[in-house]
Protein backbone atom coordinates (compact mmCIF):
# COMPACT_ATOMS: atom_id res chain seq x y z
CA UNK A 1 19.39 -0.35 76.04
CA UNK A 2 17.48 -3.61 76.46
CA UNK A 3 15.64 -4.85 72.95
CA UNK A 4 12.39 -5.66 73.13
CA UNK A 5 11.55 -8.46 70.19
CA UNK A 6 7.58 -8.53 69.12
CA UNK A 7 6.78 -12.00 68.01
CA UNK A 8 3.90 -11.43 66.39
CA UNK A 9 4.02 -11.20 62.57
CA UNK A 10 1.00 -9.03 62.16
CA UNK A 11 0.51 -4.89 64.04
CA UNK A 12 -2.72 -3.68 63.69
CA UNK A 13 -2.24 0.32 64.29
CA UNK A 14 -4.98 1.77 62.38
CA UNK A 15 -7.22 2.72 65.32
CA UNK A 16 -4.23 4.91 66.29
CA UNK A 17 -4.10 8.73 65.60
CA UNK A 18 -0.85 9.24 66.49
CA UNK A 19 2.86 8.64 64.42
CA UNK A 20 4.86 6.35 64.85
CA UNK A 21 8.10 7.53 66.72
CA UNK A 22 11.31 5.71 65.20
CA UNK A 23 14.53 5.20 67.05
CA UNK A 24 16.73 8.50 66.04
CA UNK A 25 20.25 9.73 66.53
CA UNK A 26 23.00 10.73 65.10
CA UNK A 27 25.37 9.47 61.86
CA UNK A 28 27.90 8.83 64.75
CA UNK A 29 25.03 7.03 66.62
CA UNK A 30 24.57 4.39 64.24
CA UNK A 31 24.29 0.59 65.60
CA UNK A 32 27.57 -0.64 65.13
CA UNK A 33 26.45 -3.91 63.77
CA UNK A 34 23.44 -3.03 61.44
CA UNK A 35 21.08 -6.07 59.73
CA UNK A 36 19.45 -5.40 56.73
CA UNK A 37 16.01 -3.63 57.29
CA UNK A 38 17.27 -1.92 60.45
CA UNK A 39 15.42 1.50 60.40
CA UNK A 40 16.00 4.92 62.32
CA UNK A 41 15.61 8.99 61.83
CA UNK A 42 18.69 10.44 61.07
CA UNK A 43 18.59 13.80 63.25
CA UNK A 44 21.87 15.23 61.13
CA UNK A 45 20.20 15.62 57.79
CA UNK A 46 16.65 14.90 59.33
CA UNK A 47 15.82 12.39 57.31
CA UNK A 48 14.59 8.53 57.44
CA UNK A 49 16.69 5.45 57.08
CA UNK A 50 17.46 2.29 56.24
CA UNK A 51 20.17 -0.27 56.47
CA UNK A 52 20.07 -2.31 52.99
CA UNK A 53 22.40 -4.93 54.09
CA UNK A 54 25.39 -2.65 52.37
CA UNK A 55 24.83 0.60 53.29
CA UNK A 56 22.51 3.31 55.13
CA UNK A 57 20.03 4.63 52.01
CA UNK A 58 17.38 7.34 52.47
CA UNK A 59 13.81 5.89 51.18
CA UNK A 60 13.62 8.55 48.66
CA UNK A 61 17.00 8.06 47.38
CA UNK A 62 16.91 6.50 43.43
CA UNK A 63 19.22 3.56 43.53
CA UNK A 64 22.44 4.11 42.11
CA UNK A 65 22.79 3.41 38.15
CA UNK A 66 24.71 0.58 37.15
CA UNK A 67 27.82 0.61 35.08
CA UNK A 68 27.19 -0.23 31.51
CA UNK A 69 29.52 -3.27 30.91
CA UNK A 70 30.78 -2.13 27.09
CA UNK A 71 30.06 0.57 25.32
CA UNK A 72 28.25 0.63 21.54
CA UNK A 73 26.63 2.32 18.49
CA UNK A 74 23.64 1.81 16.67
CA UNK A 75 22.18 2.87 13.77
CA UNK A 76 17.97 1.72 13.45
CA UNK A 77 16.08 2.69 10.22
CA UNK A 78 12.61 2.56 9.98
CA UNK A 79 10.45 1.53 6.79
CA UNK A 80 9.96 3.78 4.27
CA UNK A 81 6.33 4.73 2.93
CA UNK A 82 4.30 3.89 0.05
CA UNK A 83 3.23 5.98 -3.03
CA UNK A 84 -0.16 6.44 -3.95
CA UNK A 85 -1.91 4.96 -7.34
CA UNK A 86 -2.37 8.49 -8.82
CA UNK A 87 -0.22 10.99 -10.11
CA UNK A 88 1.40 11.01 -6.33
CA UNK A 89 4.18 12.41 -4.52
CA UNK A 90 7.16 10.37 -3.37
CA UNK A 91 7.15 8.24 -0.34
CA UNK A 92 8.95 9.97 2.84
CA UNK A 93 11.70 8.09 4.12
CA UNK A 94 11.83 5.69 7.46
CA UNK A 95 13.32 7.92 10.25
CA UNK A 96 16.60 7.14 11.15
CA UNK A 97 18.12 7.14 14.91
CA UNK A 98 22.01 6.93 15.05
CA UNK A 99 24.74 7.60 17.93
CA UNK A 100 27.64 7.10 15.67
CA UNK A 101 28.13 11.28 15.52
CA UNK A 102 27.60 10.80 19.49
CA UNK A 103 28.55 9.56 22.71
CA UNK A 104 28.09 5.66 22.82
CA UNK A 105 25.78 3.69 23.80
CA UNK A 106 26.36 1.61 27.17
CA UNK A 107 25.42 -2.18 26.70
CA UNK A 108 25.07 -4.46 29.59
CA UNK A 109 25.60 -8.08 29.70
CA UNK A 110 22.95 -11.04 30.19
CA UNK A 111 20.25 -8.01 29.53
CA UNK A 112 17.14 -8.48 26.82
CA UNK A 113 17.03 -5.60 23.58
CA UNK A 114 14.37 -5.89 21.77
CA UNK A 115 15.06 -4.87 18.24
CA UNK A 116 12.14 -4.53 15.64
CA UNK A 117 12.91 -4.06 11.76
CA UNK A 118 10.26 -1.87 10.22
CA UNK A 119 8.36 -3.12 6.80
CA UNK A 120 8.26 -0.79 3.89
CA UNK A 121 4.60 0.56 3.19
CA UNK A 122 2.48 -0.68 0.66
CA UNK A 123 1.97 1.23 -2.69
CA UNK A 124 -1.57 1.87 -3.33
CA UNK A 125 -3.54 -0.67 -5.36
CA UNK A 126 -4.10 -0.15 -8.55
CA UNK A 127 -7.41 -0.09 -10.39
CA UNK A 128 -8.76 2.72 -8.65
CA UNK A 129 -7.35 5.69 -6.58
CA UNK A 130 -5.80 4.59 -3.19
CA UNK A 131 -3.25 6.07 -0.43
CA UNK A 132 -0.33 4.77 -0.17
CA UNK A 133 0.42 2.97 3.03
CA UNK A 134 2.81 4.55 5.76
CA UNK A 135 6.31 2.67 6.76
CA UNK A 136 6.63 0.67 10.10
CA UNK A 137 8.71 1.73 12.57
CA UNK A 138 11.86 0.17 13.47
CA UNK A 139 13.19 -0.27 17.50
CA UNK A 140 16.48 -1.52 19.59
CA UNK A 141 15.92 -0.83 23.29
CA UNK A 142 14.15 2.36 24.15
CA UNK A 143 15.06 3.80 20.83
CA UNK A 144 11.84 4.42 18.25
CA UNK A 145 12.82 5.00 14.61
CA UNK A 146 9.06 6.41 13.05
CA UNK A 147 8.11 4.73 9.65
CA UNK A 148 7.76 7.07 6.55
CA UNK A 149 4.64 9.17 5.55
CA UNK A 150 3.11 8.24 2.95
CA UNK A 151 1.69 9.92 -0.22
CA UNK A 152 -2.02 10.23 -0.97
CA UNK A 153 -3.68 10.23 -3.61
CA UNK A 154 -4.55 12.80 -6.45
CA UNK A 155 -6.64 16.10 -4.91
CA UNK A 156 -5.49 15.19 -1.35
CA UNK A 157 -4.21 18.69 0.12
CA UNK A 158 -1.68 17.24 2.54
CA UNK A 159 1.09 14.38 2.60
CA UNK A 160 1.39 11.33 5.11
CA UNK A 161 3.10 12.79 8.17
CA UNK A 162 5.74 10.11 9.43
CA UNK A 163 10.17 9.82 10.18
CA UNK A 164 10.00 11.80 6.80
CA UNK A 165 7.47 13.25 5.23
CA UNK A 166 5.22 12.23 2.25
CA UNK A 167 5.61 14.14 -1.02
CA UNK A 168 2.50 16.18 -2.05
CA UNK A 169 0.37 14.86 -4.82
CA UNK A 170 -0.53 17.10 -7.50
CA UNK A 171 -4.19 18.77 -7.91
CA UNK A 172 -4.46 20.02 -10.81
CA UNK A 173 -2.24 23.31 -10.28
CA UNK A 174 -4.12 24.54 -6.48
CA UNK A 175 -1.59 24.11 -3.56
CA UNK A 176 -0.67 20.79 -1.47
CA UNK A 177 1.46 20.42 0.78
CA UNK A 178 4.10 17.66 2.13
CA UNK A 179 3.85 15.45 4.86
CA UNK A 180 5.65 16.34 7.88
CA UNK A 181 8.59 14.76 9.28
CA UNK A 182 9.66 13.74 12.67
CA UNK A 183 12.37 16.05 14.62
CA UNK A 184 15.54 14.41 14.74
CA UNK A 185 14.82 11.77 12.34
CA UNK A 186 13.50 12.94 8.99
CA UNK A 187 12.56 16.07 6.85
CA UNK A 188 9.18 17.20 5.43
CA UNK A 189 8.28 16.05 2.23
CA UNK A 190 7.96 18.68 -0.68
CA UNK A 191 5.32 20.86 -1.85
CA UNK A 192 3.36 21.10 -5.38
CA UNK A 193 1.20 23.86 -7.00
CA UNK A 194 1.24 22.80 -10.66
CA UNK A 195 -0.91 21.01 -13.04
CA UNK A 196 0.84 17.36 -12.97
CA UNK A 197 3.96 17.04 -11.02
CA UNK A 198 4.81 15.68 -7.53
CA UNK A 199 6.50 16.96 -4.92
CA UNK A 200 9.11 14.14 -3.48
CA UNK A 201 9.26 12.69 -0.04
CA UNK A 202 11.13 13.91 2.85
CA UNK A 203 14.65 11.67 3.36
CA UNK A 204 16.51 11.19 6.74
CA UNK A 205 19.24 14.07 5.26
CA UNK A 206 17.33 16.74 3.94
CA UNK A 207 13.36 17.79 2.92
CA UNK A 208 11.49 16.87 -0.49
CA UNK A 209 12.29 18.73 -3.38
CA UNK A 210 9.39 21.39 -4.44
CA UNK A 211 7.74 20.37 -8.03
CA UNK A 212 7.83 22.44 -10.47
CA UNK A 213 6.38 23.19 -13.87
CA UNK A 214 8.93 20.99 -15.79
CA UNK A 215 9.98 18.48 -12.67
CA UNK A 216 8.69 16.57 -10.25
CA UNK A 217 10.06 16.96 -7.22
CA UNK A 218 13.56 15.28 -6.46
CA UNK A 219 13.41 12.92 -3.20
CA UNK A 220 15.45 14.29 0.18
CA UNK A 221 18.67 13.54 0.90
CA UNK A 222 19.45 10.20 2.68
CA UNK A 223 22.58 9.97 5.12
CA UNK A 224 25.71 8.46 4.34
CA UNK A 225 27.11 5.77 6.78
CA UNK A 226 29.85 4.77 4.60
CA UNK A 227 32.27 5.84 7.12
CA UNK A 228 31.16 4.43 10.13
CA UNK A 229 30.49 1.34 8.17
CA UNK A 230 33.88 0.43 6.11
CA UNK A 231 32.60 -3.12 5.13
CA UNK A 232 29.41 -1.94 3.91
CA UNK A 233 31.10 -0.04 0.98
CA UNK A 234 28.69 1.93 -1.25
CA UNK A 235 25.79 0.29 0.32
CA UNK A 236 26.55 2.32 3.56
CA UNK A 237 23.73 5.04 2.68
CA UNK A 238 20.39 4.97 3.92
CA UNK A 239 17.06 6.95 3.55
CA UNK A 240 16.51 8.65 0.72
CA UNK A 241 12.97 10.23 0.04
CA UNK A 242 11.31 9.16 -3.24
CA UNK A 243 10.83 11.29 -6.05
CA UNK A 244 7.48 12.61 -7.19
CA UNK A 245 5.30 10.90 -10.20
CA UNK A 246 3.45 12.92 -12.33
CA UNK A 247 0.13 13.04 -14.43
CA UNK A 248 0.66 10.05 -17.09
CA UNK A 249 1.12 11.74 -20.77
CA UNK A 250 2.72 14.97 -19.68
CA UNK A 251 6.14 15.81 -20.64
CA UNK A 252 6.91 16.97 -16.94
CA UNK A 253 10.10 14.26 -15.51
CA UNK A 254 9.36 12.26 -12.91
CA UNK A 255 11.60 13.39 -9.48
CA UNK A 256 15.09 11.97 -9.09
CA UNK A 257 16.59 10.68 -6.20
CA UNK A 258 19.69 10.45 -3.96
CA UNK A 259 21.71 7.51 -2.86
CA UNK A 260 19.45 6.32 0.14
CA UNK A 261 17.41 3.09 -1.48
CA UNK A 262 14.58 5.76 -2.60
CA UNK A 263 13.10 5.47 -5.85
CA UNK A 264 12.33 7.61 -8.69
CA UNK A 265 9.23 9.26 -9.88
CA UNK A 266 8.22 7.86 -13.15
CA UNK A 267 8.41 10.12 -15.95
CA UNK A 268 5.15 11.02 -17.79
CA UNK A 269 6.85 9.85 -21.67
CA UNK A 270 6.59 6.17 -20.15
CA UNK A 271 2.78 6.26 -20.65
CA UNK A 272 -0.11 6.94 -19.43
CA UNK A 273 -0.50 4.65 -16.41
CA UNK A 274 3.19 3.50 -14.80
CA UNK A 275 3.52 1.81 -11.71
CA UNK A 276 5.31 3.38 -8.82
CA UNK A 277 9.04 2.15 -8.44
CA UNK A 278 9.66 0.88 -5.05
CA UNK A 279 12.70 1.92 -2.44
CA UNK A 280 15.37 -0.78 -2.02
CA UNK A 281 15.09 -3.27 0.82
CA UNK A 282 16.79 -2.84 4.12
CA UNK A 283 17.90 1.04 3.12
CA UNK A 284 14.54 2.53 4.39
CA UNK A 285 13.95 4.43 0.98
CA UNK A 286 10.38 5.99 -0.09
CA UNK A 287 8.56 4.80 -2.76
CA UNK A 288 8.99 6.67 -6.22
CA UNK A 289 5.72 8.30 -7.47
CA UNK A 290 3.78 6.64 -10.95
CA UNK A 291 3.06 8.07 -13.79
CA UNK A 292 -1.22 8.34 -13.80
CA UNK A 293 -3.89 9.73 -15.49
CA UNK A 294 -7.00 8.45 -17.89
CA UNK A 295 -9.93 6.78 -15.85
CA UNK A 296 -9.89 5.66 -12.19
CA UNK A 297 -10.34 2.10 -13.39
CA UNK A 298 -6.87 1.66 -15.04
CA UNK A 299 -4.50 3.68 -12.66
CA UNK A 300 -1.27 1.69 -11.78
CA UNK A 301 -0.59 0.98 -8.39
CA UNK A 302 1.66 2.62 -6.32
CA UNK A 303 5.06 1.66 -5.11
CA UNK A 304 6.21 0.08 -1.42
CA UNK A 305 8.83 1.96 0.70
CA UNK A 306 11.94 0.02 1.50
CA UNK A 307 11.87 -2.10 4.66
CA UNK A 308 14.26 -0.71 7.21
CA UNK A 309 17.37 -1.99 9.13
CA UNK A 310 19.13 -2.05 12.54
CA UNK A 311 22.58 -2.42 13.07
CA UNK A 312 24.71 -2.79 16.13
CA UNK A 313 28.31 -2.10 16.21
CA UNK A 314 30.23 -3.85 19.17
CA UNK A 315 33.80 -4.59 20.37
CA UNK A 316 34.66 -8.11 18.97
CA UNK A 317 35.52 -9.47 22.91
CA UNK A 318 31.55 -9.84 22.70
CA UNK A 319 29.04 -12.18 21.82
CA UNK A 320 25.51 -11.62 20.52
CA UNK A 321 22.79 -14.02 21.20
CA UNK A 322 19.85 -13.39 18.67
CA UNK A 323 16.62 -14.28 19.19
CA UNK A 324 14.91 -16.80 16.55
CA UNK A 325 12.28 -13.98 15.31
CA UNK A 326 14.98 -12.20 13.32
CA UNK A 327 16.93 -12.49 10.67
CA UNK A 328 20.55 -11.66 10.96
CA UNK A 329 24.48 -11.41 9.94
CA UNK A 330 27.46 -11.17 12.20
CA UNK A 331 30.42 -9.47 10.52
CA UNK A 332 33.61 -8.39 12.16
CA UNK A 333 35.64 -5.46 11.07
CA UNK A 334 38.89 -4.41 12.89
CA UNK A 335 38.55 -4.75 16.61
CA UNK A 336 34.65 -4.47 16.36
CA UNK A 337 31.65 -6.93 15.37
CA UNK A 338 28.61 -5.56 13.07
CA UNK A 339 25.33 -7.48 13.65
CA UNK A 340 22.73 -6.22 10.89
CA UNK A 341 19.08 -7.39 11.49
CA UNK A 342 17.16 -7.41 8.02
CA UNK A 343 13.66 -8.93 8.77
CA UNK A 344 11.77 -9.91 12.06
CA UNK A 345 10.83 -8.89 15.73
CA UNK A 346 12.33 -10.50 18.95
CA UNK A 347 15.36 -10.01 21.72
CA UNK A 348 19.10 -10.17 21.72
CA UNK A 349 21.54 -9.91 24.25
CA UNK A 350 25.08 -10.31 25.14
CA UNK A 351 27.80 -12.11 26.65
């Protein structure tokens, strides 16, 4: 069959009611010599088209997902929240996103991740009665990990929802109730229905203690890396809810804690007004809860969450290039590289 070649570079069919009737045949029929952008109805599967200079791909067709190029894990922890400046709960942890229980990660070569490290909330202020803040969240790639709820204040019914939940701040013996956390990341925060104790924040391993009459309640669970992290030792845990502060001058005990970077509740016996402890940097911990009572005017503030962390794990036949936003280490262990970013927000890739 004779080609006929239209020179023009421009059709103009719209005054035309009609379709428009594509060559069609056969697989078997196929040109023999195809160019890329040849374009024919396939009458065996009845079904459009196209040469793409490789092969014959159906417009409808997703293109074919490429083969990761080395395979990771990752573990990205999000910053912890803030206690408030009056008898509060603890500060729920950052949430915490991790494959190193899963199947790994693919990584591809020359290929921009952004990676975010999540501040810690801010306690709040003294002098007066103030929230605490909520955590920031923390990202590599597509992966979100959600910041930590914070606590509220004194006579607020509910904790900061967040990756873990808030602790609940006392009222004065009627009902609160802790923050929620974030499926897959983080636990609630716990609950309080006495006179002057806390319940703790929600941690990344298991929900807020409950207060009770004699205790505040103890901060969740963090999760323990340890293992998947050799050369981070002791430091390999990550987390931890804070424990619940209670009304300044009691004899109720401030909530404990876990290994997890989450911090205490102060204890009542330390006076009257006692600032919120803050969870340990890079670990993702809640903020303990004060010790506060007496006028508005001379509550302690509360104390900030723990900034979070990311961490890639890598085989050592790679090379990380990070961008200059964040602050990082490079350490290698065995066959594998660890990259931890501490601080910042920008890209890093691989070759």
């Amino acid at each position: 069959m004779a080609t006929n070649k239209v020179t023009t570079n421009v059709i103009d069919m719209s005054g035309n009611t009609g379709g428009l009737v594509w060559a069609k045949g056969t697989t078997a029929q196929r040109p023999g010599a195809p160019v890329a952008g040849d374009t024919r109805y396939n009458t065996d599967d009845n079904k459009l088209e196209y040469y793409d200079g490789t092969s014959w791909v159906n417009p409808n067709e997703s293109a074919a997902t490429p083969t990761p190029d080395f395979s990771g894990e990752y573990l990205v922890v999000a910053g912890g929240g803030g206690s408030a400046s009056r008898s509060p709960g603890g500060g729920g942890a950052g949430g915490v996103l991790e494959n190193f229980s899963g199947s790994p990660q693919g990584f591809y070569v020359s290929t921009n991740y952004t990676v975010t490290v999540g501040s810690g909330g801010a306690g709040g202020a003294g002098g007066g009665n103030n929230d605490g803040n909520p955590g920031s969240d923390s990202v590599f790639g597509s992966f979100t990990a959600i910041g930590g709820g914070q606590s509220n204040l004194r006579g607020t019914l509910v904790g900061g929802n967040g990756g873990s939940g808030g602790g609940a701040s006392e009222y004065g013996g009627d009902p609160t109730t802790g923050g929620n956390g974030t499926a897959g990341q983080g636990f609630d925060g716990g609950d309080s229905s006495f006179d002057g104790s806390s319940g703790g924040g929600g941690g990344a391993g298991g929900v807020g203690g409950d207060a009770t009459a004699t205790d505040a309640g103890a901060g969740g669970l963090g999760i323990d890396m340890t293992t998947w992290l050799s050369s981070y030792g002791d430091s390999g845990f990550f987390a931890s809810g804070g424990g619940g502060g209670v009304d300044g001058g009691t004899t109720i005990n401030g909530g404990s804690v876990s290994s997890g970077g989450g911090a205490r509740g102060r204890n009542g016996s330390e006076g009257t007004n006692v600032a919120g402890i803050s969870g340990a940097s890079n670990t993702g911990g809640g903020a303990g809860g004060g010790a506060g009572g007496g006028t508005s005017s001379s509550h302690a503030a509360g104390g900030n969450g723990g900034s979070g962390i990311v961490i890639l794990k890598y085989p050592n036949t790679y090379t990380i290039s990070v961008g200059a936003g964040l602050t990082s280490s490079t350490t290698t262990d065995g066959s594998y590289k660890i990259t931890s970013f501490t601080a910042g927000s920008d890209t890093v890739s691989f070759s």
